[in-house]
PDB file of N, CA and C in Angstrom:
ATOM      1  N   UNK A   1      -8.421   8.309   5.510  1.00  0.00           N
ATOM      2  CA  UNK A   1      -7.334   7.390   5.260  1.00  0.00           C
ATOM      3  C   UNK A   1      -7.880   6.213   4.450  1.00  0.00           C
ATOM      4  N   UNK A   2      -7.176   5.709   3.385  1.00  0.00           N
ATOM      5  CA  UNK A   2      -7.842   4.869   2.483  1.00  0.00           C
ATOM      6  C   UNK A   2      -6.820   3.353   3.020  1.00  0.00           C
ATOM      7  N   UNK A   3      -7.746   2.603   3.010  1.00  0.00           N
ATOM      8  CA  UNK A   3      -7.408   0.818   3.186  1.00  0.00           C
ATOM      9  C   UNK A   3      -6.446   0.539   3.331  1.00  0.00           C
ATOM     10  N   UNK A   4      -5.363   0.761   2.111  1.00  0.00           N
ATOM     11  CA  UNK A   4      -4.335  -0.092   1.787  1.00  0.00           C
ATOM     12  C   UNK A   4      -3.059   0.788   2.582  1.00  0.00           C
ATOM     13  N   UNK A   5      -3.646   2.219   3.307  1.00  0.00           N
ATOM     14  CA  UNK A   5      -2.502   3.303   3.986  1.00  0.00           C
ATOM     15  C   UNK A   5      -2.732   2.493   5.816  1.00  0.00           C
ATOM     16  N   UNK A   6      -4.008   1.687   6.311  1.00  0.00           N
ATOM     17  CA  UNK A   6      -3.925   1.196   7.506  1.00  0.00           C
ATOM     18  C   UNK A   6      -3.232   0.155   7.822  1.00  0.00           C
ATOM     19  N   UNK A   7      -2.863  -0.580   6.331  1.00  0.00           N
ATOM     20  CA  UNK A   7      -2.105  -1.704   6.983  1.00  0.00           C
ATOM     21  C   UNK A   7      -0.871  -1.153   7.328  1.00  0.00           C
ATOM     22  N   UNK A   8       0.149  -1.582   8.502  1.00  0.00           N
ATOM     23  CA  UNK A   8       1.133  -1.361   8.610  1.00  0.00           C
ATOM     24  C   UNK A   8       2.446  -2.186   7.879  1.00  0.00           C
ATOM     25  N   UNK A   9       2.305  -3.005   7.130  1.00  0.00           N
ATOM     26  CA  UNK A   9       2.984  -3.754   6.556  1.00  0.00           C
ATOM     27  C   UNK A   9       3.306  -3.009   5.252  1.00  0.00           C
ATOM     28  N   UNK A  10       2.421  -2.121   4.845  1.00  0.00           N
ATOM     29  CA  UNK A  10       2.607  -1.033   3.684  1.00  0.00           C
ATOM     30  C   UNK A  10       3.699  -0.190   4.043  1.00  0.00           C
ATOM     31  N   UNK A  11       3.270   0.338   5.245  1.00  0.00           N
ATOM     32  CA  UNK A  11       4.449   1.662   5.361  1.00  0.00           C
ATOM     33  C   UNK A  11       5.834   1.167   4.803  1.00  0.00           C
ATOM     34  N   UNK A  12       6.664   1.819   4.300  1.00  0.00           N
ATOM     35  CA  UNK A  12       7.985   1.834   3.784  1.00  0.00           C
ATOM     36  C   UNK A  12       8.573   0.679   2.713  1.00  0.00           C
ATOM     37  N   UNK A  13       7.504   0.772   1.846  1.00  0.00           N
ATOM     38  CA  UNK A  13       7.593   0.108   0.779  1.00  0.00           C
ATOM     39  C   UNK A  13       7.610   0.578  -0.489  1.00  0.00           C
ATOM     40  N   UNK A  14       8.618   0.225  -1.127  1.00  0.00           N
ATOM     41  CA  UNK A  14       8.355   0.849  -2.904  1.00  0.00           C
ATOM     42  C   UNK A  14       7.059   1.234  -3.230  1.00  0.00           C
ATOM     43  N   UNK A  15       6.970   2.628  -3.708  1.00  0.00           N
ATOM     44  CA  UNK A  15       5.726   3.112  -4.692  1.00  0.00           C
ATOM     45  C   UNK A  15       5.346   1.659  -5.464  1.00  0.00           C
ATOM     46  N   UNK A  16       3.988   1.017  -5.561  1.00  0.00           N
ATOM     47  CA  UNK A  16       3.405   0.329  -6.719  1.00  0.00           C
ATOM     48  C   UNK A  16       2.180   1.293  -7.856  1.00  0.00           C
ATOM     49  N   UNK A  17       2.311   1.240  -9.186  1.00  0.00           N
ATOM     50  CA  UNK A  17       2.014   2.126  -9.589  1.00  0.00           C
ATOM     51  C   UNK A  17       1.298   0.800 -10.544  1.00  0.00           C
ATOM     52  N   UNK A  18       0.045   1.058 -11.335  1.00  0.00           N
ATOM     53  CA  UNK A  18      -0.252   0.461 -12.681  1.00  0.00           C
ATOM     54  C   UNK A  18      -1.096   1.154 -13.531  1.00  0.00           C
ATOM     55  N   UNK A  19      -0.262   1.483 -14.883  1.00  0.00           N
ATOM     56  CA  UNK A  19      -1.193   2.201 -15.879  1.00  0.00           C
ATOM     57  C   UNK A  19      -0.877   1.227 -17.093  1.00  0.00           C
ATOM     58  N   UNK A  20      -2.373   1.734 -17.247  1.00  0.00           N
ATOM     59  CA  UNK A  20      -2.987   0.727 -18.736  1.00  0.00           C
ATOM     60  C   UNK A  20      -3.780   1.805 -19.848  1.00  0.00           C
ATOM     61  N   UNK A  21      -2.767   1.729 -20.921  1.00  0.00           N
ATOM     62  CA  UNK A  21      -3.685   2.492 -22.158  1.00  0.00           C
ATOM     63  C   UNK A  21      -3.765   1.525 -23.192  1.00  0.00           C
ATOM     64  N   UNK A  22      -5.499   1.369 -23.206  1.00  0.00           N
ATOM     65  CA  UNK A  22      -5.945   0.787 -24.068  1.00  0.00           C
ATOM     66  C   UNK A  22      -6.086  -0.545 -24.310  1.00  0.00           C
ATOM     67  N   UNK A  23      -5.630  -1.208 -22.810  1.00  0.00           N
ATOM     68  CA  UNK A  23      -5.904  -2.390 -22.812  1.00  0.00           C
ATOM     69  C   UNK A  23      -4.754  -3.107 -23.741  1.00  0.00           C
ATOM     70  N   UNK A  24      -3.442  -2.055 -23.689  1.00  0.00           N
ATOM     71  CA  UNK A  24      -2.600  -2.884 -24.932  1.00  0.00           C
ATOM     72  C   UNK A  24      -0.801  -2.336 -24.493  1.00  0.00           C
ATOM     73  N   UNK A  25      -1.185  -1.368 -23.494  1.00  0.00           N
ATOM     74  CA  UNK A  25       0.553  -1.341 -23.196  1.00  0.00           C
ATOM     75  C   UNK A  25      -0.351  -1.032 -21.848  1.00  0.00           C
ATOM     76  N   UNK A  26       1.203  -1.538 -20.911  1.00  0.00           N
ATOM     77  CA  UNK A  26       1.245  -1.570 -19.381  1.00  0.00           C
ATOM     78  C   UNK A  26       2.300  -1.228 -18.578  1.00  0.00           C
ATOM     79  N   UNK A  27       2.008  -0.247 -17.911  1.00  0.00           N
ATOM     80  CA  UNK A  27       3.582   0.106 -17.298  1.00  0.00           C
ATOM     81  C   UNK A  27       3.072  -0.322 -15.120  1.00  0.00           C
ATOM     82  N   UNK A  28       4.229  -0.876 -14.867  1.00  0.00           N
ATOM     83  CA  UNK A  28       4.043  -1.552 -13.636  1.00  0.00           C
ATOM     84  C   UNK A  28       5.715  -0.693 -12.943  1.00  0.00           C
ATOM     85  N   UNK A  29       4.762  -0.412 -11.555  1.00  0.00           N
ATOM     86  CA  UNK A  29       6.199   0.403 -11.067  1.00  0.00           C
ATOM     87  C   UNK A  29       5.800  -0.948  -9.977  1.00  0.00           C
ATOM     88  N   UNK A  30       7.050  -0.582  -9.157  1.00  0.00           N
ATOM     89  CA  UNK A  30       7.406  -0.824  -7.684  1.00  0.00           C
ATOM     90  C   UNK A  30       7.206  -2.800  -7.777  1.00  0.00           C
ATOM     91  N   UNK A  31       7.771  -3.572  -8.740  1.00  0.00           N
ATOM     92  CA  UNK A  31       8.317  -4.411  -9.419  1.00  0.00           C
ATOM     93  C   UNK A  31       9.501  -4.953  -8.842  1.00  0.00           C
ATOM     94  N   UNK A  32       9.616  -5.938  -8.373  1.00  0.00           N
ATOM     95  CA  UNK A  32      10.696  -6.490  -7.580  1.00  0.00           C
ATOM     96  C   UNK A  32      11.271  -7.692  -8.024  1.00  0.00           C
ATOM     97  N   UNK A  33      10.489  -8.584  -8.844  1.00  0.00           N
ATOM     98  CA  UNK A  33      11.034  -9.727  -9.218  1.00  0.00           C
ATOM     99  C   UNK A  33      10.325 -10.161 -10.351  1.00  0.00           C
ATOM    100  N   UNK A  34      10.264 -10.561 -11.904  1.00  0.00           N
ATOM    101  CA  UNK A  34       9.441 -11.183 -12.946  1.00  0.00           C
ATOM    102  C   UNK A  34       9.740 -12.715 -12.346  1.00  0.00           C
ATOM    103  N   UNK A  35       8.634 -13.383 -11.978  1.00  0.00           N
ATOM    104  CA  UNK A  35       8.956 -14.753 -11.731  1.00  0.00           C
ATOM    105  C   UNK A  35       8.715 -15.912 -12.970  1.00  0.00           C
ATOM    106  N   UNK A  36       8.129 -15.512 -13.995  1.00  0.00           N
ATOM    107  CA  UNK A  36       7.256 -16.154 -15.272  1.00  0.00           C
ATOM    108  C   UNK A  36       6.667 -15.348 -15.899  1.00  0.00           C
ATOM    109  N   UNK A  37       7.371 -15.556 -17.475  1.00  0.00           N
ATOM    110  CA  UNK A  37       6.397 -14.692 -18.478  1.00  0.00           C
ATOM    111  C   UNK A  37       6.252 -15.627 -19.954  1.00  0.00           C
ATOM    112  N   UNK A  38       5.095 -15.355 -20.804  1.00  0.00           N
ATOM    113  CA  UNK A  38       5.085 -15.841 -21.429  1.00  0.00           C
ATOM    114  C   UNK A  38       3.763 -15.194 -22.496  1.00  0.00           C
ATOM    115  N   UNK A  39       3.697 -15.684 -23.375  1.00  0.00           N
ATOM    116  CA  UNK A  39       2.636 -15.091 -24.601  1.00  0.00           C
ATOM    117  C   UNK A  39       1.457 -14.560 -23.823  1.00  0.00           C
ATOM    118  N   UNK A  40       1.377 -15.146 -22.944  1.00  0.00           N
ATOM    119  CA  UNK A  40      -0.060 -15.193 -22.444  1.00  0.00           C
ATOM    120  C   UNK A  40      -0.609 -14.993 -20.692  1.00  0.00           C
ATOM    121  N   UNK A  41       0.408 -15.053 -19.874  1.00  0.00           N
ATOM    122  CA  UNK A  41       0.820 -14.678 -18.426  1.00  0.00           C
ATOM    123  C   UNK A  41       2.137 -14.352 -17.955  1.00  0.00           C
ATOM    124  N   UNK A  42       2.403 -13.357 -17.544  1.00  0.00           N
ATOM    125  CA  UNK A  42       3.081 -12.892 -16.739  1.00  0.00           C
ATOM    126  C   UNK A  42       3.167 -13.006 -14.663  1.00  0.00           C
ATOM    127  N   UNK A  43       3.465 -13.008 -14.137  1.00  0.00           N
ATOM    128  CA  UNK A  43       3.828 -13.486 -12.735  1.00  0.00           C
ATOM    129  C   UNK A  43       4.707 -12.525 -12.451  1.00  0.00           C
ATOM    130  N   UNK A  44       4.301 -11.120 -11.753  1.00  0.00           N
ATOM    131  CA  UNK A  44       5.316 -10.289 -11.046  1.00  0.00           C
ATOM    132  C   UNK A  44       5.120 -10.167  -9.590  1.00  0.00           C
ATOM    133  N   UNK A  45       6.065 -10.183  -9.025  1.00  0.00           N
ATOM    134  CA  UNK A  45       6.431  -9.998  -7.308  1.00  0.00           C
ATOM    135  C   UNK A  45       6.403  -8.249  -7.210  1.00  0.00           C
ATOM    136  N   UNK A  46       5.758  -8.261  -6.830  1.00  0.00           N
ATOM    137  CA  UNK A  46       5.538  -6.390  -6.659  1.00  0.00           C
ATOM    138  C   UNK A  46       5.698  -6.073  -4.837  1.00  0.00           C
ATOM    139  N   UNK A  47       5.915  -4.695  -5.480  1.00  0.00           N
ATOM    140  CA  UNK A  47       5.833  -4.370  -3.311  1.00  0.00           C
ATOM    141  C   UNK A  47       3.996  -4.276  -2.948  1.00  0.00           C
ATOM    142  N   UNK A  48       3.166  -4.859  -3.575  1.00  0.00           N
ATOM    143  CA  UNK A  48       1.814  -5.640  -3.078  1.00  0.00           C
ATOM    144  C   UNK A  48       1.609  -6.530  -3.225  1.00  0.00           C
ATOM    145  N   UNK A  49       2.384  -7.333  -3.441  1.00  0.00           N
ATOM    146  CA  UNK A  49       1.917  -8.943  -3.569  1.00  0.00           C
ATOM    147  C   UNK A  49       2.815  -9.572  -5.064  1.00  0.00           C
ATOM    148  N   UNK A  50       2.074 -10.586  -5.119  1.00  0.00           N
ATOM    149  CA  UNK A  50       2.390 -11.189  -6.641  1.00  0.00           C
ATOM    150  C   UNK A  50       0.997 -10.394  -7.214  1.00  0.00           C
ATOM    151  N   UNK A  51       1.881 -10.187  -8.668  1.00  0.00           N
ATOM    152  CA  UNK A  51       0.502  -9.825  -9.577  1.00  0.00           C
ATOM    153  C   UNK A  51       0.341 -10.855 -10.815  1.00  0.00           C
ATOM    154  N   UNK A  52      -0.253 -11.205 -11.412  1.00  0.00           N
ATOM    155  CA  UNK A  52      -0.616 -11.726 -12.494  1.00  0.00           C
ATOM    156  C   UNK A  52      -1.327 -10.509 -13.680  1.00  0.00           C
ATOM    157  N   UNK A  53      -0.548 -10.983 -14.697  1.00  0.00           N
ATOM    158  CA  UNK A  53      -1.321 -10.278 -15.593  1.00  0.00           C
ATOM    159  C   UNK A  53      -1.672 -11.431 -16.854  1.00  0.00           C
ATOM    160  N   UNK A  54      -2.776 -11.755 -17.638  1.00  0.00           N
ATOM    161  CA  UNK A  54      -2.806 -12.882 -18.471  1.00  0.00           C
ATOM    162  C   UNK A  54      -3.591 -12.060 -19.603  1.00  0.00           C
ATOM    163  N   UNK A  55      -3.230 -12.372 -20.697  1.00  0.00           N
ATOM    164  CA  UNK A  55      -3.931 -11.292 -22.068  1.00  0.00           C
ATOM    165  C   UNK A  55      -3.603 -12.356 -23.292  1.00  0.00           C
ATOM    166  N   UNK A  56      -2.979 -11.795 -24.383  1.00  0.00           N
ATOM    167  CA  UNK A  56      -2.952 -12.615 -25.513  1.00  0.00           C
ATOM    168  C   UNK A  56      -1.657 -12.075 -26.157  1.00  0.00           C
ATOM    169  N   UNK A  57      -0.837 -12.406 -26.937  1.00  0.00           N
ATOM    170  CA  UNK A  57       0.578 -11.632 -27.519  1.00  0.00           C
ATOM    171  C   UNK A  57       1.326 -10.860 -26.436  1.00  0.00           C
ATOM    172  N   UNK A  58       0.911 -10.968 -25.402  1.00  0.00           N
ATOM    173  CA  UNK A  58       1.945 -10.315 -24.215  1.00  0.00           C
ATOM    174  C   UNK A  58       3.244 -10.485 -24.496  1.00  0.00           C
ATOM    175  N   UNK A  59       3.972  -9.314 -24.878  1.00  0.00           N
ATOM    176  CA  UNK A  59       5.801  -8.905 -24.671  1.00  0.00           C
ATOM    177  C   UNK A  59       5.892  -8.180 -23.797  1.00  0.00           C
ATOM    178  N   UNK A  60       7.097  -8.550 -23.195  1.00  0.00           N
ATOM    179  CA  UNK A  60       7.981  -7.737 -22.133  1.00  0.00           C
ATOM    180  C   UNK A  60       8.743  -6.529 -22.934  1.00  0.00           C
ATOM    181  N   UNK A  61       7.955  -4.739 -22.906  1.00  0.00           N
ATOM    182  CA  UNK A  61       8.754  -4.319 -23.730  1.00  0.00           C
ATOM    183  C   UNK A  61      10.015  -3.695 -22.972  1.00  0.00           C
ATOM    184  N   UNK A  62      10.086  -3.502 -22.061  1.00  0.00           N
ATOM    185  CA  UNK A  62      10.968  -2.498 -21.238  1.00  0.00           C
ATOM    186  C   UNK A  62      11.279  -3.064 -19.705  1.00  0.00           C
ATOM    187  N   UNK A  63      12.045  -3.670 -19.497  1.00  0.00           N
ATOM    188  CA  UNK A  63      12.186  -4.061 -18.036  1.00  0.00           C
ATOM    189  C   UNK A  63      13.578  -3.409 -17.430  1.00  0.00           C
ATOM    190  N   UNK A  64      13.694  -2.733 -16.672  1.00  0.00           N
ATOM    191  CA  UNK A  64      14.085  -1.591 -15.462  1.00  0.00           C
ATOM    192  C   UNK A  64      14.405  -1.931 -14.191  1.00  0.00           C
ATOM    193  N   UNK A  65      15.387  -3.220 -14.164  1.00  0.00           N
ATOM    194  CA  UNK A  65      15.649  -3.483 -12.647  1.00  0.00           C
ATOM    195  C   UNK A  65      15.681  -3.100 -11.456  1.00  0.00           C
ATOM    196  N   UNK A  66      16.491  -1.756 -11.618  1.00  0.00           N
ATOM    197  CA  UNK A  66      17.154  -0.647 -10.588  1.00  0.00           C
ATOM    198  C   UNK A  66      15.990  -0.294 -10.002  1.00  0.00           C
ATOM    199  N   UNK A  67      14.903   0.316 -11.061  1.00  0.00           N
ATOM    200  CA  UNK A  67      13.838   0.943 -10.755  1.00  0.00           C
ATOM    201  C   UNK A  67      12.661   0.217 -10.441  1.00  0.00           C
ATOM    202  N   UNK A  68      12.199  -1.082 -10.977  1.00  0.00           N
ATOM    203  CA  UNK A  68      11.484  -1.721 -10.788  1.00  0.00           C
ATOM    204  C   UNK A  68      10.409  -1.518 -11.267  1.00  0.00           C
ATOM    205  N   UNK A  69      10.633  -0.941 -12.859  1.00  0.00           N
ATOM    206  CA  UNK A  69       9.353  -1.272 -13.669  1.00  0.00           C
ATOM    207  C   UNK A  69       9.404  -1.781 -14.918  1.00  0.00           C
ATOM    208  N   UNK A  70       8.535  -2.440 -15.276  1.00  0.00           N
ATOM    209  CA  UNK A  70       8.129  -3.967 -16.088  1.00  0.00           C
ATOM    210  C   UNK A  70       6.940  -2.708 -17.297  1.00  0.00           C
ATOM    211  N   UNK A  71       7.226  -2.891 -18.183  1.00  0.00           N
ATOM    212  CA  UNK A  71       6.466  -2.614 -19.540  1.00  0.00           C
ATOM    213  C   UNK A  71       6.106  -3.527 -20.478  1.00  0.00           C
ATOM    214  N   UNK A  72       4.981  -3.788 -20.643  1.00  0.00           N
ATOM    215  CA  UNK A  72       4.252  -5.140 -21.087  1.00  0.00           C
ATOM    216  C   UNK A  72       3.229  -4.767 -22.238  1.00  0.00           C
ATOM    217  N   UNK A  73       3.483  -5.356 -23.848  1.00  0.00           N
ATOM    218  CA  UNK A  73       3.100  -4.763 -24.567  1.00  0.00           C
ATOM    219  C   UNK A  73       1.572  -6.496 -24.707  1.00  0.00           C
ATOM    220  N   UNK A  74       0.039  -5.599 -25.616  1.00  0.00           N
ATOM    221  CA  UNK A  74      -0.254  -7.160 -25.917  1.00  0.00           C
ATOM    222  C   UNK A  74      -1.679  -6.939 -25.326  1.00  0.00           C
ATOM    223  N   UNK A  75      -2.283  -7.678 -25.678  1.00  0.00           N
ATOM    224  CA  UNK A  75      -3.677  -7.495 -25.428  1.00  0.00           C
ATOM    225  C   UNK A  75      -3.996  -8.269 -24.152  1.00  0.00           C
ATOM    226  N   UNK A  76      -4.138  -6.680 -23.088  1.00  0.00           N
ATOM    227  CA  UNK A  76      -4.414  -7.672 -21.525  1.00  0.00           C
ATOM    228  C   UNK A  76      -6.474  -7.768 -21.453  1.00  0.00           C
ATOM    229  N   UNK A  77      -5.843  -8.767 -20.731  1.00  0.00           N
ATOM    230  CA  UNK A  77      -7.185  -9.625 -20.573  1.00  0.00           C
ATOM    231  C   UNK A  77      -7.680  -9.150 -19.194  1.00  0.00           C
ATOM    232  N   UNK A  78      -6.721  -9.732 -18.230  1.00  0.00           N
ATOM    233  CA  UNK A  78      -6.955  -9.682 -16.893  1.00  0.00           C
ATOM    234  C   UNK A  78      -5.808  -9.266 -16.095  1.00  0.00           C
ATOM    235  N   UNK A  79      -5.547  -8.636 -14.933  1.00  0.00           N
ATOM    236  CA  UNK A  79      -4.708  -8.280 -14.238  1.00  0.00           C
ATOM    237  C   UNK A  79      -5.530  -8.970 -12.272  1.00  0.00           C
ATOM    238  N   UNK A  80      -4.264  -9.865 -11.676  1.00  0.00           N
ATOM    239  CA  UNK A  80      -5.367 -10.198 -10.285  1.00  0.00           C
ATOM    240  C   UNK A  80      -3.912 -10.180  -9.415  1.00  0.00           C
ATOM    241  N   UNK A  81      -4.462  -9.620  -8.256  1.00  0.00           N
ATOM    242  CA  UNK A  81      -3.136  -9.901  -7.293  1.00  0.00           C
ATOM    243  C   UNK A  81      -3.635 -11.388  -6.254  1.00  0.00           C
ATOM    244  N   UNK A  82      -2.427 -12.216  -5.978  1.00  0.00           N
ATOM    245  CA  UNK A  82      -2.673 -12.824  -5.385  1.00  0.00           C
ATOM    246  C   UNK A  82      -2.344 -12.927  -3.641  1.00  0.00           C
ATOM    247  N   UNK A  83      -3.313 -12.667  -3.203  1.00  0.00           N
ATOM    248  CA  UNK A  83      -3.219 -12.668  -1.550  1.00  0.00           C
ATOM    249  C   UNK A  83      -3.228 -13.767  -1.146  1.00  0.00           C
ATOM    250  N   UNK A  84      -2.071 -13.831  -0.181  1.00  0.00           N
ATOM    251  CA  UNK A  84      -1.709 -15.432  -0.006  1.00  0.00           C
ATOM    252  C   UNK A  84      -2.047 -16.525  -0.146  1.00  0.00           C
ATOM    253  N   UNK A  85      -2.339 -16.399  -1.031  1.00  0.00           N
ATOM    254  CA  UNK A  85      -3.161 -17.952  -2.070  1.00  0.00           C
ATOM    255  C   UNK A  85      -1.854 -18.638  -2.674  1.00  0.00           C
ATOM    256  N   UNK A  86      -0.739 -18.887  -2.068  1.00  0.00           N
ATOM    257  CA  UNK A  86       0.182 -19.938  -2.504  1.00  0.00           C
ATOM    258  C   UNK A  86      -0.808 -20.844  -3.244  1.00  0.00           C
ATOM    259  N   UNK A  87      -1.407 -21.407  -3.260  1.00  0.00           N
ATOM    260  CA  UNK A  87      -2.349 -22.006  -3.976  1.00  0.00           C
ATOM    261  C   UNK A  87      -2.484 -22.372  -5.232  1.00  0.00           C
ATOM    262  N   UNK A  88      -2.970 -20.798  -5.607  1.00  0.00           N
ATOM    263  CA  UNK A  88      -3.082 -20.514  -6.891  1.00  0.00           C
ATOM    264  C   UNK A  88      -2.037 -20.756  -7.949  1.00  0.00           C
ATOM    265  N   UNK A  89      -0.772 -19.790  -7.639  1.00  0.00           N
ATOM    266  CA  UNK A  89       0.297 -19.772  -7.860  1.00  0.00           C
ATOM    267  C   UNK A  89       0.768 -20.901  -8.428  1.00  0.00           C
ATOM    268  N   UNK A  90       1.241 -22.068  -7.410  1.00  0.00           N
ATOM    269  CA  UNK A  90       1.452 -23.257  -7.687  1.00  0.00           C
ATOM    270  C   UNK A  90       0.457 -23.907  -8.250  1.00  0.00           C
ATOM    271  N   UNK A  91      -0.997 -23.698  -8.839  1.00  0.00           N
ATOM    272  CA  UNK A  91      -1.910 -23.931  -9.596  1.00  0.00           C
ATOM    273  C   UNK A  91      -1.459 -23.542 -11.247  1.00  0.00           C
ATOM    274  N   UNK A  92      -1.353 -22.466 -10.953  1.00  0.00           N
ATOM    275  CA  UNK A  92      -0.956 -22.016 -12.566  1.00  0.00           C
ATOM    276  C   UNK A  92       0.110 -22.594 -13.124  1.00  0.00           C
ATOM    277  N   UNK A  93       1.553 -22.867 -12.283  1.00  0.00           N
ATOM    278  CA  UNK A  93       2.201 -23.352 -12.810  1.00  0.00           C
ATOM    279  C   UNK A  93       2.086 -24.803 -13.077  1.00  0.00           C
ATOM    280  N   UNK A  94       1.491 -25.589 -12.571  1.00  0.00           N
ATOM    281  CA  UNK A  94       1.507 -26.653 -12.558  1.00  0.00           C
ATOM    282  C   UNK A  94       0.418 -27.072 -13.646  1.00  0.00           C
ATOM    283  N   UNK A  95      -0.349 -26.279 -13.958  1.00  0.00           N
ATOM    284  CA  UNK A  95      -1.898 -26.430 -15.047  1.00  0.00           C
ATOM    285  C   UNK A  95      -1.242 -26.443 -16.591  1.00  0.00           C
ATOM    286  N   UNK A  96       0.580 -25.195 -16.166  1.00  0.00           N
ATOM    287  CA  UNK A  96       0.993 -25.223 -17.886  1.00  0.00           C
ATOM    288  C   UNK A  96       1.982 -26.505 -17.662  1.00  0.00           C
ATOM    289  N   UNK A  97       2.751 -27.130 -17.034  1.00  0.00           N
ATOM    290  CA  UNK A  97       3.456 -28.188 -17.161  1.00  0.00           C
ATOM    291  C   UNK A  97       2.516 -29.072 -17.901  1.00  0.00           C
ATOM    292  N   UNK A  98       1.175 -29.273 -17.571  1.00  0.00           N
ATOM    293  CA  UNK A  98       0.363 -30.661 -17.649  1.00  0.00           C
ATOM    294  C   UNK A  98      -0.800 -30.466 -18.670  1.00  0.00           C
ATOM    295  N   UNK A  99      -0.622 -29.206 -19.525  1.00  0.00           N
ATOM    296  CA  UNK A  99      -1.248 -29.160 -20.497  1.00  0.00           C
ATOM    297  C   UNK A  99      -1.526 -30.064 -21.457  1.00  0.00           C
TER     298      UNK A  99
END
């Protein structure tokens, strides 16, 4: 049994899926909410957490409500989930207000 199947907070949650070709398109399943996007970070609420993705020319090419997947074109840099690090979160946003 692998890690993320012991928590019980997993069971009965949207598939989360992430594929990356080439470091330049991104398809994100199990997508629940885009909270912030922009050239350069994205902020998705997934059924694992918030994810961040931050790269360079990032577009939103395909977004899929019903289904809950997010297609993100653009040169990714980094992809990090954030575990309850409210923190952070309210870090990032607050770092681009005060640029």
């Amino acid at each position: 049994m692998e890690y993320y199947e012991k928590d019980s907070a997993v069971r009965g949650q949207a598939e989360h899926h992430v594929k990356m070709n080439n470091r330049r398109q991104l398809e994100i399943t199990g997508v629940k909410e885009v909270d912030s996007f922009d050239a350069e970070e994205f902020l998705l609420q997934t059924s694992m957490g918030f994810l961040v993705v931050r790269g360079q020319n990032l577009q939103m090419k395909n977004l899929d409500v019903d289904q809950g997947i997010v297609s993100i074109k653009g040169k990714v840099d980094e992809l990090s989930y954030l575990d309850d690090q409210h923190g952070e979160k309210a870090k990032g946003f607050f770092s681009k207000m005060f640029k």
